[in-house]
Protein backbone atom coordinates (compact mmCIF):
# COMPACT_ATOMS: atom_id res chain seq x y z
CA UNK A 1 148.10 -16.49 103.58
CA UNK A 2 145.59 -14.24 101.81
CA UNK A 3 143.99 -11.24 103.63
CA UNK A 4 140.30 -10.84 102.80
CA UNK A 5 137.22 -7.95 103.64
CA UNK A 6 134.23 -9.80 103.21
CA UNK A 7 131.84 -7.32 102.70
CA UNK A 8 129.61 -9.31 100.79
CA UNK A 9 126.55 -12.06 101.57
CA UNK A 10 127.67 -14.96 100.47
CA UNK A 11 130.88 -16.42 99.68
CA UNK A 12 133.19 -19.66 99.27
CA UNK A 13 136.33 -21.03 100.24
CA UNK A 14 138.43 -24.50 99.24
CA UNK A 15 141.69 -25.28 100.05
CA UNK A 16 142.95 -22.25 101.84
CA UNK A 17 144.30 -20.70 104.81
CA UNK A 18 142.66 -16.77 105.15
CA UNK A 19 142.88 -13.90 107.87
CA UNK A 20 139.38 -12.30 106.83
CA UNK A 21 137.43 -9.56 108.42
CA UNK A 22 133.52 -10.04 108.48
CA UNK A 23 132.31 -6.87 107.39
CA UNK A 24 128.64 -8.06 106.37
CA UNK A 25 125.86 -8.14 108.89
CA UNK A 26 124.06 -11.70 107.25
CA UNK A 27 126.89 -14.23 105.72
CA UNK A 28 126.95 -17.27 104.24
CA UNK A 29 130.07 -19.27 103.86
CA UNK A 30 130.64 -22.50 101.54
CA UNK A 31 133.45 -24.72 102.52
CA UNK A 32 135.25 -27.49 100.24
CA UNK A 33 138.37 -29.51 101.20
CA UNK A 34 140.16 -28.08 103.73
CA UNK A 35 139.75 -24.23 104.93
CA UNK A 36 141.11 -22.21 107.97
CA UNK A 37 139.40 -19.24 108.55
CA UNK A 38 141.37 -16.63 110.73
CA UNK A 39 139.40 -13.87 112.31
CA UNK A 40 140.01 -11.35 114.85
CA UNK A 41 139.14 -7.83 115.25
CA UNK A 42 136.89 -5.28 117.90
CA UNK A 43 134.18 -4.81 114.99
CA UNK A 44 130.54 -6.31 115.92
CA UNK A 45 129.22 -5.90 112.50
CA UNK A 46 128.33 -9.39 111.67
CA UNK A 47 124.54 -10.58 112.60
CA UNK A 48 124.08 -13.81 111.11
CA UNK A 49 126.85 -16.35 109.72
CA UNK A 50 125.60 -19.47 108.10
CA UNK A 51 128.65 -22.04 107.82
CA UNK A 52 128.00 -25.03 104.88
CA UNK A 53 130.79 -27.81 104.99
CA UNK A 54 130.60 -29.51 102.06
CA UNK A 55 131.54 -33.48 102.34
CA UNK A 56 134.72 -35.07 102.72
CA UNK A 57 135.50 -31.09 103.87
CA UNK A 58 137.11 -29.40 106.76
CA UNK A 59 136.82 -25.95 108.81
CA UNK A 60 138.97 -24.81 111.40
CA UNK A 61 137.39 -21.37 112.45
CA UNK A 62 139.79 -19.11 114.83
CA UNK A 63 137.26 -16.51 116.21
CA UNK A 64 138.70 -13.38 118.57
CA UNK A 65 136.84 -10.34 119.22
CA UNK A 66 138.63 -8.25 122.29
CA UNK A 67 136.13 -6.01 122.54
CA UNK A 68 132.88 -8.01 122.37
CA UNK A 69 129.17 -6.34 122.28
CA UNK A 70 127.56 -9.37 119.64
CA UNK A 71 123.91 -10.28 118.73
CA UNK A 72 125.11 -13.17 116.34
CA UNK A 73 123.14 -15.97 115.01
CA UNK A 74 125.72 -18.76 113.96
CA UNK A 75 124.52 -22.21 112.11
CA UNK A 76 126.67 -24.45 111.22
CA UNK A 77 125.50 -27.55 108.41
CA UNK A 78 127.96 -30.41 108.10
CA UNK A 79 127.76 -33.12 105.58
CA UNK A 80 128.98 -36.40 105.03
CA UNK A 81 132.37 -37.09 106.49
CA UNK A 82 132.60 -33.14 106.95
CA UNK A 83 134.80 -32.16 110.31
CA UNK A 84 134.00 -28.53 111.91
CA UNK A 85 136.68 -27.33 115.15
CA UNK A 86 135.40 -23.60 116.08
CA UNK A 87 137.58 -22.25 118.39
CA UNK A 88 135.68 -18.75 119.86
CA UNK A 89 137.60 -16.13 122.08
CA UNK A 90 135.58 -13.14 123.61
CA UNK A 91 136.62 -10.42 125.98
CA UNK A 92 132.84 -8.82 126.84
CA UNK A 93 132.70 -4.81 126.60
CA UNK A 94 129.13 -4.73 126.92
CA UNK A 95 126.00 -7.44 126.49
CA UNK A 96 126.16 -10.89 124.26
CA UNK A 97 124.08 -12.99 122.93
CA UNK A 98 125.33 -15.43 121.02
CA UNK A 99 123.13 -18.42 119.59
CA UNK A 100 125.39 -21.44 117.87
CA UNK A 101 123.37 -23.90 116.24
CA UNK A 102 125.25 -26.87 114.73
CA UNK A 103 123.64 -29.65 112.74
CA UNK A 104 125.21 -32.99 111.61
CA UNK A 105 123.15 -33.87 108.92
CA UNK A 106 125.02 -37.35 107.39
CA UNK A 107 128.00 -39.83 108.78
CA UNK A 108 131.02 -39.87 109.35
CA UNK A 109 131.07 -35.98 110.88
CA UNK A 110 133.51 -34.69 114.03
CA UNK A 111 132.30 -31.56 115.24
CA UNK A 112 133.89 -29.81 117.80
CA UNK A 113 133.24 -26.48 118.97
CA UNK A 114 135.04 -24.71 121.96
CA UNK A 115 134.33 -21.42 123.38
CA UNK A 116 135.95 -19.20 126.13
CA UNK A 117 134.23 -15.57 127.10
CA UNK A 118 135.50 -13.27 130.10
CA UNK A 119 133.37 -10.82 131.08
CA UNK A 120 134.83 -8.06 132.43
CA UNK A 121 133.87 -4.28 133.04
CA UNK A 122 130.36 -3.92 131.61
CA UNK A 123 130.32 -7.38 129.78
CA UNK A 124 128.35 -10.22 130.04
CA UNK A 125 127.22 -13.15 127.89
CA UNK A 126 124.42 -15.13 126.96
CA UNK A 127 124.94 -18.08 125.52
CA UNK A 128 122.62 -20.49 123.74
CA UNK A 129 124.35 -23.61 121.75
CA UNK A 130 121.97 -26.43 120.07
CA UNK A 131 124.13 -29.29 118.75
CA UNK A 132 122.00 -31.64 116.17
CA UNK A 133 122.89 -35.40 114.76
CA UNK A 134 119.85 -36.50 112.94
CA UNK A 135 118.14 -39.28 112.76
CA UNK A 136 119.62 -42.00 110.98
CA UNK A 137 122.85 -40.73 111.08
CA UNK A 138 126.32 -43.11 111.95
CA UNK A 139 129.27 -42.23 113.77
CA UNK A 140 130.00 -39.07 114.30
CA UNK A 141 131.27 -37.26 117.26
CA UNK A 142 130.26 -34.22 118.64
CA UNK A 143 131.75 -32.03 121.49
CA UNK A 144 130.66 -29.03 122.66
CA UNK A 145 132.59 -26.97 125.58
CA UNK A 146 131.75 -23.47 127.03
CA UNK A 147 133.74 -22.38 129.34
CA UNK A 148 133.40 -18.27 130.93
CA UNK A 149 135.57 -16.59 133.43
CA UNK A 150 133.61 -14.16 135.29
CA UNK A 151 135.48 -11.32 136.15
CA UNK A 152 133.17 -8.83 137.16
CA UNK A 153 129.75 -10.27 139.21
CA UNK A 154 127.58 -9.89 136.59
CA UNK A 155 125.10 -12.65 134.96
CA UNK A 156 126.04 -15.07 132.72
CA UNK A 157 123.97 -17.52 130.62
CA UNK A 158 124.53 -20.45 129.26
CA UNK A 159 122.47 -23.12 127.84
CA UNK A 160 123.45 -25.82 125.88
CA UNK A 161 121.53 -28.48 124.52
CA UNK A 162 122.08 -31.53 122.48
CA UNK A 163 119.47 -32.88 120.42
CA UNK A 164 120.79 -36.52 119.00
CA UNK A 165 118.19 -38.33 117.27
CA UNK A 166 120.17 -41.40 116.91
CA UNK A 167 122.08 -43.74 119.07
CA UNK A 168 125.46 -44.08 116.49
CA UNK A 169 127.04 -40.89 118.05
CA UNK A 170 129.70 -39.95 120.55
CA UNK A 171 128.36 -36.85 122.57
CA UNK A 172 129.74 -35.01 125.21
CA UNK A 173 129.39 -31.15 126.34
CA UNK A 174 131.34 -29.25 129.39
CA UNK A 175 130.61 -25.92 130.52
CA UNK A 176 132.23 -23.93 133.94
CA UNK A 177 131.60 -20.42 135.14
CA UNK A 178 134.68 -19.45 137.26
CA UNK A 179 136.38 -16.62 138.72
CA UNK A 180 140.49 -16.51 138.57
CA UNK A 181 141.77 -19.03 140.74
CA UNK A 182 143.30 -17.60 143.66
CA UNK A 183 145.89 -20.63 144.12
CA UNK A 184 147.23 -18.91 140.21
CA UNK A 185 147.65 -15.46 141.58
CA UNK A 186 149.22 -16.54 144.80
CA UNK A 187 151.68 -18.51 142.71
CA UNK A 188 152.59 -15.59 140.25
CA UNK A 189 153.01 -13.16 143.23
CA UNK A 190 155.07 -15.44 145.34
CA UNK A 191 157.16 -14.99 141.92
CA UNK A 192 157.58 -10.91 141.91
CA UNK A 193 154.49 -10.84 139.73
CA UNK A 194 152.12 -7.91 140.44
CA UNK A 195 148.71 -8.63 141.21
CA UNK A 196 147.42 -6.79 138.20
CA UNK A 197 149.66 -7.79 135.87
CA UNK A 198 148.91 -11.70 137.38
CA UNK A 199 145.29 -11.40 136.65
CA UNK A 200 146.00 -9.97 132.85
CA UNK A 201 148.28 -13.34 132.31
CA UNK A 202 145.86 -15.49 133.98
CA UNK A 203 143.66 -13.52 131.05
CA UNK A 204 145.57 -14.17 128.53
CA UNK A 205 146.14 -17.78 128.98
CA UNK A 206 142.87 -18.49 129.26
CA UNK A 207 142.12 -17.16 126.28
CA UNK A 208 145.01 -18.38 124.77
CA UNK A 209 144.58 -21.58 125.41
CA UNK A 210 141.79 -22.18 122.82
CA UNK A 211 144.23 -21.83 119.30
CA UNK A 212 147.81 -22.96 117.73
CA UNK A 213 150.70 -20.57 118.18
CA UNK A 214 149.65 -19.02 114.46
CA UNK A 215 147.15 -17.28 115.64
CA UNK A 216 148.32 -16.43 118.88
CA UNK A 217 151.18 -14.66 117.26
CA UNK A 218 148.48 -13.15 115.00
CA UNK A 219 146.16 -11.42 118.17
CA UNK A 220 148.92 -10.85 120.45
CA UNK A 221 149.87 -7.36 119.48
């Protein structure tokens, strides 16, 4: 697995598996046949990331920032028979705002985009996600799920919309604002767990949860 800086604007990737860092504030990524993209660090460089997935092409994006403070701009463009799975992790250290805008613009196209945020400390998100099929525009799927654990009172956003100009399409969206559930930290206690060290698994999993044990061996360390 190649290990990439990508300092530049604009770049492309086809038929690989890459642990990058995003070291450029505006980015542009081209994607043919299939790609993973692997990226996790505390930097909140990048501004703007423009995703294109070319036809008959595939993205899975593993996104984990443990120290979040983002103003990002993400669109992603799918094309014919294109699939897209984003798979977002944030820990909040100070204010988000995220905007994910992802349009479908032929047939044949699963999109799927999951994202889990805990705000904790100082941290808190807004969230903003447009999902687009167009018009004219056969079988594809789209499914969009926010989910944020509140950890610390603060306000958190989120408002997603999806904009389907055609009836050929399977759409569905979830989003939840919780705290920890205190039926999972009575559980771990009544086990010998400590309360603090309860609530930091309880974290983790949720967190956790989103990606394939590759890149949970990857982040946890």
């Amino acid at each position: 697995m190649n290990k990439i800086i990508i300092e530049n604007d604009n770049i492309s990737f086809e038929d690989e598996e890459v642990i990058a860092k995003f070291k450029a504030k505006n980015l542009t990524i081209d994607i043919k046949n299939k790609v993973i993209i692997n990226e996790f660090s505390d930097d909140n460089i990048i501004q703007k990331l423009t995703i294109n997935i070319h036809e008959k092409s595939c993205l899975i994006l593993n996104f984990f920032n443990k120290n979040a403070n983002l103003n990002l701009d993400m669109q992603i463009n799918i094309y014919d028979k294109g699939s897209f799975y984003g798979n977002i992790g944030l820990i909040a250290s100070k204010e988000n705002n995220i905007n994910v805008t992802t349009n479908m613009y032929q047939d044949n196209i699963k999109n799927i985009l999951n994202i889990k945020g805990i705000s904790k400390n100082d941290g808190y998100f807004n969230i903003k996600v447009d999902g687009n099929v167009k018009e004219k525009t056969y079988n594809n799927i789209m499914r969009e799920s926010i989910k944020l654990l509140n950890l610390n009172n603060k306000e958190n956003k989120i408002l997603p919309n999806m904009l389907v100009a055609t009836s050929e399409v399977k759409a569905e969206h979830f989003v939840t604002i919780s705290n920890i559930s205190d039926a999972e930290l009575f559980y771990l206690q009544s086990r010998g767990i400590s309360s603090k060290l309860a609530s930091k698994l309880l974290e983790k999993a949720f967190i956790f949860s989103l990606y394939d044990n590759n890149f949970k061996k990857m982040i946890d360390k």
